[in-house]
C-alpha atoms as a PDB file:
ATOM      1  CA  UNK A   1       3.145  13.388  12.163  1.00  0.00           C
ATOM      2  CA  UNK A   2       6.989  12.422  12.010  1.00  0.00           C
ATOM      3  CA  UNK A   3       8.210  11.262   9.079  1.00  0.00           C
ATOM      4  CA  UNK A   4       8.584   7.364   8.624  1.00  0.00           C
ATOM      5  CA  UNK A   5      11.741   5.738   8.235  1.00  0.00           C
ATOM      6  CA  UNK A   6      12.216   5.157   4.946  1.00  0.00           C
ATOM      7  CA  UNK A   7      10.727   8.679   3.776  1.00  0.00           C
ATOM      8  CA  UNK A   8      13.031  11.685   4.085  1.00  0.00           C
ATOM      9  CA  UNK A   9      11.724  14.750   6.599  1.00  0.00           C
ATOM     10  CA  UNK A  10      10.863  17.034   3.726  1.00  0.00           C
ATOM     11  CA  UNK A  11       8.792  14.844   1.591  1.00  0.00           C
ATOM     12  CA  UNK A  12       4.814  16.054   0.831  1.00  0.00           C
ATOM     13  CA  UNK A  13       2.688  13.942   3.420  1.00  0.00           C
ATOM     14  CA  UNK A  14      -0.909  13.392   4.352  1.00  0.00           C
ATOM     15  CA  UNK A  15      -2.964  10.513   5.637  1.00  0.00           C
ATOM     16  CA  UNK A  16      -0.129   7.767   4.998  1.00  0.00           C
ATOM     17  CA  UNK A  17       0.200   8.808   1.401  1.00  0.00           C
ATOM     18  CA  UNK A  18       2.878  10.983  -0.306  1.00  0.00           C
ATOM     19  CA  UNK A  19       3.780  11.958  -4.193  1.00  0.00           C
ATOM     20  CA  UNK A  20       7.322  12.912  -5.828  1.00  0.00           C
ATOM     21  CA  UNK A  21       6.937  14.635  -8.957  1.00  0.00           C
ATOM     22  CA  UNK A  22      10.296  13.260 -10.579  1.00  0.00           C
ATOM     23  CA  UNK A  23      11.017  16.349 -12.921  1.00  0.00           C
ATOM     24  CA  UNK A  24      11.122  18.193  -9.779  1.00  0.00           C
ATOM     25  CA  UNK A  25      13.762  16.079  -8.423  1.00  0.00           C
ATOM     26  CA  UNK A  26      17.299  16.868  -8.650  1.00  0.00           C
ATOM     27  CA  UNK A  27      19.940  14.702  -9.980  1.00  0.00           C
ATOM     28  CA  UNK A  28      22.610  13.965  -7.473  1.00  0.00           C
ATOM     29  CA  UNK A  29      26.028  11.995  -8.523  1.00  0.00           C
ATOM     30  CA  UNK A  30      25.585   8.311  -7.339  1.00  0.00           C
ATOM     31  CA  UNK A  31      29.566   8.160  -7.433  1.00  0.00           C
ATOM     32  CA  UNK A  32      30.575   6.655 -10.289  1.00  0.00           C
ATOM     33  CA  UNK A  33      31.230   9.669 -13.199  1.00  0.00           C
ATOM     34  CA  UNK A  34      28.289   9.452 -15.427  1.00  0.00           C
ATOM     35  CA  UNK A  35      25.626   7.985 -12.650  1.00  0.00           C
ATOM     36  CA  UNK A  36      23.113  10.006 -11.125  1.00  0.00           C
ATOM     37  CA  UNK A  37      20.331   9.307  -8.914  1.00  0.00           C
ATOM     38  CA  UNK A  38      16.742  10.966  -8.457  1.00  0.00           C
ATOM     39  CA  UNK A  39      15.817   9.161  -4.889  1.00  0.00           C
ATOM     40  CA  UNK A  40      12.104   9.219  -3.487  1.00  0.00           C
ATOM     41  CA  UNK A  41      13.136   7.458  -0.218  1.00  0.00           C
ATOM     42  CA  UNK A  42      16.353   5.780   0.340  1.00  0.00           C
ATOM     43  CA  UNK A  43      17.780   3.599   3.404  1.00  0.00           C
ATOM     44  CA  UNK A  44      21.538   2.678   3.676  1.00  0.00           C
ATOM     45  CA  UNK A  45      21.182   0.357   6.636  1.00  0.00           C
ATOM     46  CA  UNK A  46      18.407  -1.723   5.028  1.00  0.00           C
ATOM     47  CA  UNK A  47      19.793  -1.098   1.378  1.00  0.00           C
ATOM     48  CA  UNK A  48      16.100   0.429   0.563  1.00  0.00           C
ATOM     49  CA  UNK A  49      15.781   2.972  -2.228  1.00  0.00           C
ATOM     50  CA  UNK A  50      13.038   3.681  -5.101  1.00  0.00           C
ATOM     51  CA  UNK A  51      13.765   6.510  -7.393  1.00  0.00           C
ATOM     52  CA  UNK A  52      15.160   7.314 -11.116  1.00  0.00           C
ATOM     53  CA  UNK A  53      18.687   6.021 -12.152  1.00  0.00           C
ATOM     54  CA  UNK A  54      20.493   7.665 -14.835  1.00  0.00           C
ATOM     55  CA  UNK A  55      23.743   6.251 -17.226  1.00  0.00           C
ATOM     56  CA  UNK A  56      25.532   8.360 -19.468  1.00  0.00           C
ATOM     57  CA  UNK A  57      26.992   6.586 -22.425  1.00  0.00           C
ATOM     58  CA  UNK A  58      29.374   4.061 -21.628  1.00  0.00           C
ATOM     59  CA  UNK A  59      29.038   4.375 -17.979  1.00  0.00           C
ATOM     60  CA  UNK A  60      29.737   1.107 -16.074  1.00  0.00           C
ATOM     61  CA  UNK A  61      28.113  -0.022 -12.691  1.00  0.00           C
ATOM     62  CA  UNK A  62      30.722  -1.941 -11.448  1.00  0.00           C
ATOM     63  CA  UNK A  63      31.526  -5.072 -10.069  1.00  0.00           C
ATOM     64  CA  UNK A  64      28.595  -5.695  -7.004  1.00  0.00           C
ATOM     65  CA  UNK A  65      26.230  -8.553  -5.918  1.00  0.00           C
ATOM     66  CA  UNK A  66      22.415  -8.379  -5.040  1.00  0.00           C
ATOM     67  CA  UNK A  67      21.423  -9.881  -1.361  1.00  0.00           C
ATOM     68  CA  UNK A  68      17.961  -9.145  -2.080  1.00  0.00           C
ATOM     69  CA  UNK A  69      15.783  -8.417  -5.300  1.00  0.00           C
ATOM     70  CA  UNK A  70      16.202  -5.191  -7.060  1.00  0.00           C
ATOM     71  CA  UNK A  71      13.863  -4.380  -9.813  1.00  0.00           C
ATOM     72  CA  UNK A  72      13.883  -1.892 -12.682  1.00  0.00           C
ATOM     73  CA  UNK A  73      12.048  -0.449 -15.125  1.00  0.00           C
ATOM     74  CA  UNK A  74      13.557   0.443 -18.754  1.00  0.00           C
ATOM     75  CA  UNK A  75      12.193   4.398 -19.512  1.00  0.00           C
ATOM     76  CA  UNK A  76      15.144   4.835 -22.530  1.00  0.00           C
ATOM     77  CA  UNK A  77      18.301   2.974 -23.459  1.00  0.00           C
ATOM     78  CA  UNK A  78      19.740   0.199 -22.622  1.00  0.00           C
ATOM     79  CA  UNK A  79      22.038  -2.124 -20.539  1.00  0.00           C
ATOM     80  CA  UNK A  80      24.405  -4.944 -21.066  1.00  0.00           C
ATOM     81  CA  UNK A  81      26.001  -7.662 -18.703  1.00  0.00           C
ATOM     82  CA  UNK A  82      27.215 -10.892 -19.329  1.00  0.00           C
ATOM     83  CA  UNK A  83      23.773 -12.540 -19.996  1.00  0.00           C
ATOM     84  CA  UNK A  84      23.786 -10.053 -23.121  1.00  0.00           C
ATOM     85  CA  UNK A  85      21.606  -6.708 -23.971  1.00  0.00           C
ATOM     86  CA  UNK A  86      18.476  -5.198 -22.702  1.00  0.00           C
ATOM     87  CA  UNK A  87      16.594  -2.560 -23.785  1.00  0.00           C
ATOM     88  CA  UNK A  88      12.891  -1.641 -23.087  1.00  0.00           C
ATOM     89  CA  UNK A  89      10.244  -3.647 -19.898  1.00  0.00           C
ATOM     90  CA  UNK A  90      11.458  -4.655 -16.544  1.00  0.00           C
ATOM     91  CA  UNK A  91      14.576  -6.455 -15.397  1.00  0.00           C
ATOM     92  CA  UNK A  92      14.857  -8.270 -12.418  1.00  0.00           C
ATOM     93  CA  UNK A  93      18.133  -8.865 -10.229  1.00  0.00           C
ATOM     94  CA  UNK A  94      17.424 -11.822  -7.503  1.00  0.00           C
ATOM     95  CA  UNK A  95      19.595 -12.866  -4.171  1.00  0.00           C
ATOM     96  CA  UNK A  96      22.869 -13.869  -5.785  1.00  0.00           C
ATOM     97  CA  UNK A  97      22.963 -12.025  -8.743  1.00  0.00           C
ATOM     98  CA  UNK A  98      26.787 -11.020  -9.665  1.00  0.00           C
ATOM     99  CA  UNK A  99      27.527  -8.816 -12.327  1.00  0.00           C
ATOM    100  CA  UNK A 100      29.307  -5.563 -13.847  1.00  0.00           C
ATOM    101  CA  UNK A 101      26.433  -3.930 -16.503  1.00  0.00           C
ATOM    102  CA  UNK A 102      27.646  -1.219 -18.956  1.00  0.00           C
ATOM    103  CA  UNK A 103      25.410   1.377 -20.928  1.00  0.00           C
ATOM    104  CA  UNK A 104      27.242   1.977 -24.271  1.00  0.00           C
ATOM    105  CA  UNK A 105      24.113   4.516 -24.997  1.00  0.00           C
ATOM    106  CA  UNK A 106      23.112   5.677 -21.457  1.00  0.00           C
ATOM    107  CA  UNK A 107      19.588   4.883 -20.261  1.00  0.00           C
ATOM    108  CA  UNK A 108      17.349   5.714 -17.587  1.00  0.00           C
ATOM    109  CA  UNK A 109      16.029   2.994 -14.480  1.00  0.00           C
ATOM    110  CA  UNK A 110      12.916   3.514 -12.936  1.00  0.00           C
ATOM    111  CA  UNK A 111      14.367   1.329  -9.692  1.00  0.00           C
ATOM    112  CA  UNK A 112      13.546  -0.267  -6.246  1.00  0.00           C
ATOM    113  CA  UNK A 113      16.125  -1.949  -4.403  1.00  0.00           C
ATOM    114  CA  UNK A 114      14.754  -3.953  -1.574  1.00  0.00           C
ATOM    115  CA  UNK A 115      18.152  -5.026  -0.037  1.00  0.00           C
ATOM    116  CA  UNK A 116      21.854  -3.994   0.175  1.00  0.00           C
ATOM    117  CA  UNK A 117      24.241  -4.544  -2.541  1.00  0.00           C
ATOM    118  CA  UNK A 118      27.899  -5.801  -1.605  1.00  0.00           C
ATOM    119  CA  UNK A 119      30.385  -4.789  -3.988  1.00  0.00           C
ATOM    120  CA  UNK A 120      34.182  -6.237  -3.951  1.00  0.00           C
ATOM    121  CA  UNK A 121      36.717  -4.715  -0.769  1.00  0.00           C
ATOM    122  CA  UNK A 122      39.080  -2.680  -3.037  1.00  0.00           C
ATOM    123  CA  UNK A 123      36.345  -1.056  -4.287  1.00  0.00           C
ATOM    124  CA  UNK A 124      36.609   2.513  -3.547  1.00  0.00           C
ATOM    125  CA  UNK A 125      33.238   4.069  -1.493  1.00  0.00           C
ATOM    126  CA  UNK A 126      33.132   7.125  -3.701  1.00  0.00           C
ATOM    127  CA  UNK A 127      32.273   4.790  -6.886  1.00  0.00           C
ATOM    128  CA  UNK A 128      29.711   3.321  -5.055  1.00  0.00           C
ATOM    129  CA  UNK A 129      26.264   3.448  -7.307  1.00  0.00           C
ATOM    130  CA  UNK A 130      23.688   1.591  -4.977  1.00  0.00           C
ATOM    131  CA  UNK A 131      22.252   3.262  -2.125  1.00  0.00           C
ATOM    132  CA  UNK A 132      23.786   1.543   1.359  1.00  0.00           C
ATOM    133  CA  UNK A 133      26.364  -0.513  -0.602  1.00  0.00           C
ATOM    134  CA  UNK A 134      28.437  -2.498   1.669  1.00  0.00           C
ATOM    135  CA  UNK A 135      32.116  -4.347   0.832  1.00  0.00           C
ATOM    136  CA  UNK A 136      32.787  -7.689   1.287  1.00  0.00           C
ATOM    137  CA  UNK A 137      33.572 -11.156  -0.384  1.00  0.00           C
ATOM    138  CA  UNK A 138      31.386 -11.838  -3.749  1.00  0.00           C
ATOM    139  CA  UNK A 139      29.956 -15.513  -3.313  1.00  0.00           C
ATOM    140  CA  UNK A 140      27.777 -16.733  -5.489  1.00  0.00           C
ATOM    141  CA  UNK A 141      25.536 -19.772  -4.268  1.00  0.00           C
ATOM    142  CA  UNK A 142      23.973 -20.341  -7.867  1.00  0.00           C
ATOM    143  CA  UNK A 143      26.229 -18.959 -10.460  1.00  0.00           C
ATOM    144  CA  UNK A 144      23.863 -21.371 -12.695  1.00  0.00           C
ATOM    145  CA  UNK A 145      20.985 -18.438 -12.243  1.00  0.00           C
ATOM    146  CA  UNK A 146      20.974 -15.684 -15.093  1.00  0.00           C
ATOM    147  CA  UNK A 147      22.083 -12.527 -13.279  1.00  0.00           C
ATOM    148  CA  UNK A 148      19.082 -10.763 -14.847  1.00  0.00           C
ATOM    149  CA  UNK A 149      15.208 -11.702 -15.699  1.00  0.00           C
ATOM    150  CA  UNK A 150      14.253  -9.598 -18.720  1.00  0.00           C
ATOM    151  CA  UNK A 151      10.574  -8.895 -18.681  1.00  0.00           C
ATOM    152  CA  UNK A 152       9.610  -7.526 -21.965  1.00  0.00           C
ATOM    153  CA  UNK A 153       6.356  -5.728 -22.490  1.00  0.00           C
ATOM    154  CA  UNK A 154       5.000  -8.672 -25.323  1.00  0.00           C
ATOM    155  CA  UNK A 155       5.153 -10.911 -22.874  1.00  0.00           C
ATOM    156  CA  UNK A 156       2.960  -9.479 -20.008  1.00  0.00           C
ATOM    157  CA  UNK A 157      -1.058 -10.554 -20.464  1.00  0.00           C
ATOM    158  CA  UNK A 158      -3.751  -7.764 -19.573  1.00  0.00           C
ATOM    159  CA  UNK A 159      -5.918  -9.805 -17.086  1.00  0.00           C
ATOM    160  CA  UNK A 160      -9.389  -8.864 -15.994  1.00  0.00           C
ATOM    161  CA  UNK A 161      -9.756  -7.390 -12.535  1.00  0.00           C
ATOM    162  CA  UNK A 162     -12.673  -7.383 -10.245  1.00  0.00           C
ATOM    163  CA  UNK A 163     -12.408  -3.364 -11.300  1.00  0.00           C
ATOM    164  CA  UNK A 164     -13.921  -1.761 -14.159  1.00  0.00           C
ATOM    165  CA  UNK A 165     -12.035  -0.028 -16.105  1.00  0.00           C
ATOM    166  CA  UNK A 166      -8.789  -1.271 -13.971  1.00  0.00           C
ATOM    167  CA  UNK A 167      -6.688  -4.597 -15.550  1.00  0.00           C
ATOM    168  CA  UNK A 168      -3.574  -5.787 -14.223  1.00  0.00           C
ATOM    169  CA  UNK A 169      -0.218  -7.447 -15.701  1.00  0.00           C
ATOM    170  CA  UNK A 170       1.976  -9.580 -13.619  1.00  0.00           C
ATOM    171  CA  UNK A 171       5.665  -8.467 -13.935  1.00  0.00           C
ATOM    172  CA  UNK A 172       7.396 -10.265 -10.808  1.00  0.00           C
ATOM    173  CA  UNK A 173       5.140 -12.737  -8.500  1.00  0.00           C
ATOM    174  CA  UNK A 174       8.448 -13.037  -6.120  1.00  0.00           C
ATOM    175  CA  UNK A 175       8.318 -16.509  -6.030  1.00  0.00           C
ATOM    176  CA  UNK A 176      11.201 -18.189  -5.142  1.00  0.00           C
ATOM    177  CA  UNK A 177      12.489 -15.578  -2.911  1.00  0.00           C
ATOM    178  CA  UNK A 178      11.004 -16.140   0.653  1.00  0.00           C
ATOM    179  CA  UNK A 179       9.002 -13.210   0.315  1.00  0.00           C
ATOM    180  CA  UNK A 180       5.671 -12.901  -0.700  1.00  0.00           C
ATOM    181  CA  UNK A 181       5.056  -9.741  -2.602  1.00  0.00           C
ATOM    182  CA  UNK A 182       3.978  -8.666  -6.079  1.00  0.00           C
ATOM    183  CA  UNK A 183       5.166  -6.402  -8.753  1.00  0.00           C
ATOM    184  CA  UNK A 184       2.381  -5.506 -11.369  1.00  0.00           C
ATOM    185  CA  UNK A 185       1.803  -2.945 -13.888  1.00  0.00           C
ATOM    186  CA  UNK A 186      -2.303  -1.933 -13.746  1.00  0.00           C
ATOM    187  CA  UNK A 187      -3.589   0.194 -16.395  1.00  0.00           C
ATOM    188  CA  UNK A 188      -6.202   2.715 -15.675  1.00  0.00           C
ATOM    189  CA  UNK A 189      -9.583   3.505 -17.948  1.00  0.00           C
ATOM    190  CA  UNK A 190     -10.568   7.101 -17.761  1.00  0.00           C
ATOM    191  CA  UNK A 191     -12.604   7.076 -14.072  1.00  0.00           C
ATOM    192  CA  UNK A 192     -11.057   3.931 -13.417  1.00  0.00           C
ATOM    193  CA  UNK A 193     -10.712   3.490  -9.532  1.00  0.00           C
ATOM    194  CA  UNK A 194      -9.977   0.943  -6.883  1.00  0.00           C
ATOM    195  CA  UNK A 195     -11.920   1.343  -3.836  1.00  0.00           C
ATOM    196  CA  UNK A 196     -10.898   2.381  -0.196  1.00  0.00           C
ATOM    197  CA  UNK A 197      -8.496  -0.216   0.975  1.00  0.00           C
ATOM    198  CA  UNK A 198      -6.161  -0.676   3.903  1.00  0.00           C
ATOM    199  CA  UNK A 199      -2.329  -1.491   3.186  1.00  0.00           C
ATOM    200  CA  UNK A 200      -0.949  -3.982   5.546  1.00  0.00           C
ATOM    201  CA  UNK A 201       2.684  -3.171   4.521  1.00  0.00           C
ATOM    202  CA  UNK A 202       4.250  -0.663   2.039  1.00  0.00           C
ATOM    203  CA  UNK A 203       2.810  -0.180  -1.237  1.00  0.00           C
ATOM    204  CA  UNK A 204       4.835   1.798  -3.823  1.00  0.00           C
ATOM    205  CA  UNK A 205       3.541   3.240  -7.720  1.00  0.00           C
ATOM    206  CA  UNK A 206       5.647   4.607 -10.477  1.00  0.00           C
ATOM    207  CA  UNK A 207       3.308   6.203 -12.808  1.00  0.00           C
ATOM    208  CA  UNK A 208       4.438   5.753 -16.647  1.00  0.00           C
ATOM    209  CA  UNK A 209       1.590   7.557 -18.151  1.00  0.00           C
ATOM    210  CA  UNK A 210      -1.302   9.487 -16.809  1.00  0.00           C
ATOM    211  CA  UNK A 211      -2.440  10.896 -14.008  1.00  0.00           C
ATOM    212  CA  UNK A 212      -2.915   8.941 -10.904  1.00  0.00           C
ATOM    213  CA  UNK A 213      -4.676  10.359  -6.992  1.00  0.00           C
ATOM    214  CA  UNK A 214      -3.891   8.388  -4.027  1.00  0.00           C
ATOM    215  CA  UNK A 215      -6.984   9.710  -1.876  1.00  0.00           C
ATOM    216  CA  UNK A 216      -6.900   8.769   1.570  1.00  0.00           C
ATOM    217  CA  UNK A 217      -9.958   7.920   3.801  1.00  0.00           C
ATOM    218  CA  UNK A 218      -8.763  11.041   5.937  1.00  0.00           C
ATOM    219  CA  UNK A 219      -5.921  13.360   5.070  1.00  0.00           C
ATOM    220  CA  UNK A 220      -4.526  15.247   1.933  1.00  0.00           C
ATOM    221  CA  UNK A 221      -4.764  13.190  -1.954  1.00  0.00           C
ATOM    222  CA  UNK A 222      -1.416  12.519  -3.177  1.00  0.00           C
ATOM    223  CA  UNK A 223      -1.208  13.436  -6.298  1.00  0.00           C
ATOM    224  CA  UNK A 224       0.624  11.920  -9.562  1.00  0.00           C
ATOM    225  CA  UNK A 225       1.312  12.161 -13.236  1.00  0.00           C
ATOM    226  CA  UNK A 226       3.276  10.599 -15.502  1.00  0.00           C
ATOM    227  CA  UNK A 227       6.912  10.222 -14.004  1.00  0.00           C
ATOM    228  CA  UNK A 228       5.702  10.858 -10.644  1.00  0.00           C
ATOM    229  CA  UNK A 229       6.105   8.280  -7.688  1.00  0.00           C
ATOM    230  CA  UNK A 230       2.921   7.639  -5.236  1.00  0.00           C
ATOM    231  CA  UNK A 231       4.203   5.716  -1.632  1.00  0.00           C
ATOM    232  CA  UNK A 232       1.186   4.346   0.670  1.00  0.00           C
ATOM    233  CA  UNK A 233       2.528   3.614   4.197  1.00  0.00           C
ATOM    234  CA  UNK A 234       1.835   0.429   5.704  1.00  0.00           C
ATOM    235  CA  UNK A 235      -1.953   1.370   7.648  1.00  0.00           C
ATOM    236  CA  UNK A 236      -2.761   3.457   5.466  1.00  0.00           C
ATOM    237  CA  UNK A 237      -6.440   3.698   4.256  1.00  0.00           C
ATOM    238  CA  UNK A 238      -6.764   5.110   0.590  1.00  0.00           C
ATOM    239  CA  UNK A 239      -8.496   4.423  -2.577  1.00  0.00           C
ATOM    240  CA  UNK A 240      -6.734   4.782  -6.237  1.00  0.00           C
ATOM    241  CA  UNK A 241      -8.353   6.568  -8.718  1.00  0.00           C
ATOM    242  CA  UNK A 242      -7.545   8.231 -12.364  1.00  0.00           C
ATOM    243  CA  UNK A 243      -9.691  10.854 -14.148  1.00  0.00           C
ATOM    244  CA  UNK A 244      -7.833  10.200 -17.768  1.00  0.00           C
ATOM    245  CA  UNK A 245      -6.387   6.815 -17.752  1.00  0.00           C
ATOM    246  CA  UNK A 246      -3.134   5.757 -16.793  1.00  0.00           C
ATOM    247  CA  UNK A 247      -0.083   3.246 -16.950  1.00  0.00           C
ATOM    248  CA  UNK A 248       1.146   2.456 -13.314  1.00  0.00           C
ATOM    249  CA  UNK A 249       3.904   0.367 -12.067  1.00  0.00           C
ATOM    250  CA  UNK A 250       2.989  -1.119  -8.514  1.00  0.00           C
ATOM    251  CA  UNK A 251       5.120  -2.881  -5.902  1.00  0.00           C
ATOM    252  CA  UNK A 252       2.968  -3.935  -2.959  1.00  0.00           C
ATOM    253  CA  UNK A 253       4.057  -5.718  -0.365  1.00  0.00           C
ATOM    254  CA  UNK A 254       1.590  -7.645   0.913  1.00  0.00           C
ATOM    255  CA  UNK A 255      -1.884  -7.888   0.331  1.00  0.00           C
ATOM    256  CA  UNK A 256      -4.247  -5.234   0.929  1.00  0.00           C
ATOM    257  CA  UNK A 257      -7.719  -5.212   2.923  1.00  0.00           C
ATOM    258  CA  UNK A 258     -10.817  -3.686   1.381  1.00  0.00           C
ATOM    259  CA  UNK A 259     -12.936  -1.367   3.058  1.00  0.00           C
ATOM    260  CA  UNK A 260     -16.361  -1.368   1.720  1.00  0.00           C
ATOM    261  CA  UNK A 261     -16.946  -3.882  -0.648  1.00  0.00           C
ATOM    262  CA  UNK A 262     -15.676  -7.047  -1.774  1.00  0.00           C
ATOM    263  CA  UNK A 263     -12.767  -6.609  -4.777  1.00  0.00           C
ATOM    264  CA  UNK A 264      -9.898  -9.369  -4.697  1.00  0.00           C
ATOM    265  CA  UNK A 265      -6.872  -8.110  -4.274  1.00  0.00           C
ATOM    266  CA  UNK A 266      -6.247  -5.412  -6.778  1.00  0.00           C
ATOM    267  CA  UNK A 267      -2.404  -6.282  -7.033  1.00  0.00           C
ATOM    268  CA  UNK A 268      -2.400 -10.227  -7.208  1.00  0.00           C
ATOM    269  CA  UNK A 269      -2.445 -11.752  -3.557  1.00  0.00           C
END
């Protein structure tokens, strides 16, 4: 089978389900001295990319502005823009969002942009950080809007699922956004599972902690542990399962259709 568009040709496949170990991705130079990148899948036209961002101390992004959400995980350090610090849970950039961050002592993203980034004309394309940056005028509709949400961990309830062993937090319900998609961190009992489901669209997991299997109704299990990505393909049939618990951060991006038995939507649709 060909590879799909967003996933490069040599990535692991099987049955619409592939894993990246991230230790056994390289770190490339994102342009910018002191920003690296560890990319799953990336796509410059559509400004798609989900992977491991890296900041050396006192690195700088530069100057750029979000046309579509971009979300992030905190694994170590911290950020600053003008809204102030962040350090540790998820930050959020919306449509709009204009700023220059800085790391004074370097940290480390796990990221998903979902749209390109523009960043000002005289802006030279070897300092570019964001995958399928573009140049142009920086106009801010709602300047109003805080250029970040800040998510941290205290604030996200552990809600019952229809699972056992499986309970979800809401990080980002995307409201607001004119999409309808969900970003949720699901924690994992020893022999927790979610049963055989088909995705409609892409579906994307960042696993924290643990070990995570992506098993697909026919084809190869993908595979995860902790710092490993897990990307379903839109069609794909598969069931989620993991033997010794596990912390997993989910982007899905639209709800998913069970197989076999009734469930809810495991990843709040």
């Amino acid at each position: 089978m060909d590879a799909p568009h967003l996933v490069p040709p040599t990535a692991v496949r099987g049955g619409g389900a592939f894993a990246r170990d991230s230790a056994a991705i390289p770190w490339v130079e994102a342009g910018r001295k002191g920003l690296k990148l560890k990319m799953v899948y990336g796509d410059r036209e559509e400004g798609r990319f989900l992977g491991l961002v890296g900041f050396d101390p006192m690195v700088k992004t530069g100057l750029h502005q979000h046309l579509g959400v971009a979300s992030s995980l905190f694994l170590a350090g911290s950020l600053d823009d003008y809204q102030g610090p962040f350090r540790g849970g998820f930050g959020i950039n919306l449509a709009g969002a204009t700023h220059d961050a800085i790391s004074w002592e370097g940290c480390v993203l796990a990221s998903r942009l979902e749209a390109p980034v523009i960043y000002p004309e005289e802006t030279p394309a070897e300092l570019d950080l964001h995958h399928g940056s573009l140049r142009g005028a920086l106009v801010n509709p709602r300047p109003e809007d805080p250029p970040d949400l800040n998510i941290p961990f205290s604030t996200l309830v552990a809600m019952p699922t229809l699972l056992p062993g499986v309970t979800r937090r809401m990080v980002f319900d995307y409201a607001g956004t004119g999409t309808d998609r969900r970003m949720v961190m699901l924690s994992f009992l020893p022999g927790g599972a979610v049963p055989a489901f088909e995705t409609r669209d892409r579906l994307d997991l960042f696993v924290v902690a643990g070990d995570l299997v992506a098993e697909p109704v026919a084809g190869t299990a993908a595979r995860a542990e902790g710092g490993g990505f897990v990307v379903v393909e839109p069609g794909a049939r598969v069931s989620l399962r993991s033997a010794y618990g596990a912390q997993v951060v989910v982007w899905s991006e639209a709800a998913v259709m069970p197989l076999h038995q009734p469930m809810g939507d495991p990843f709040g649709f």
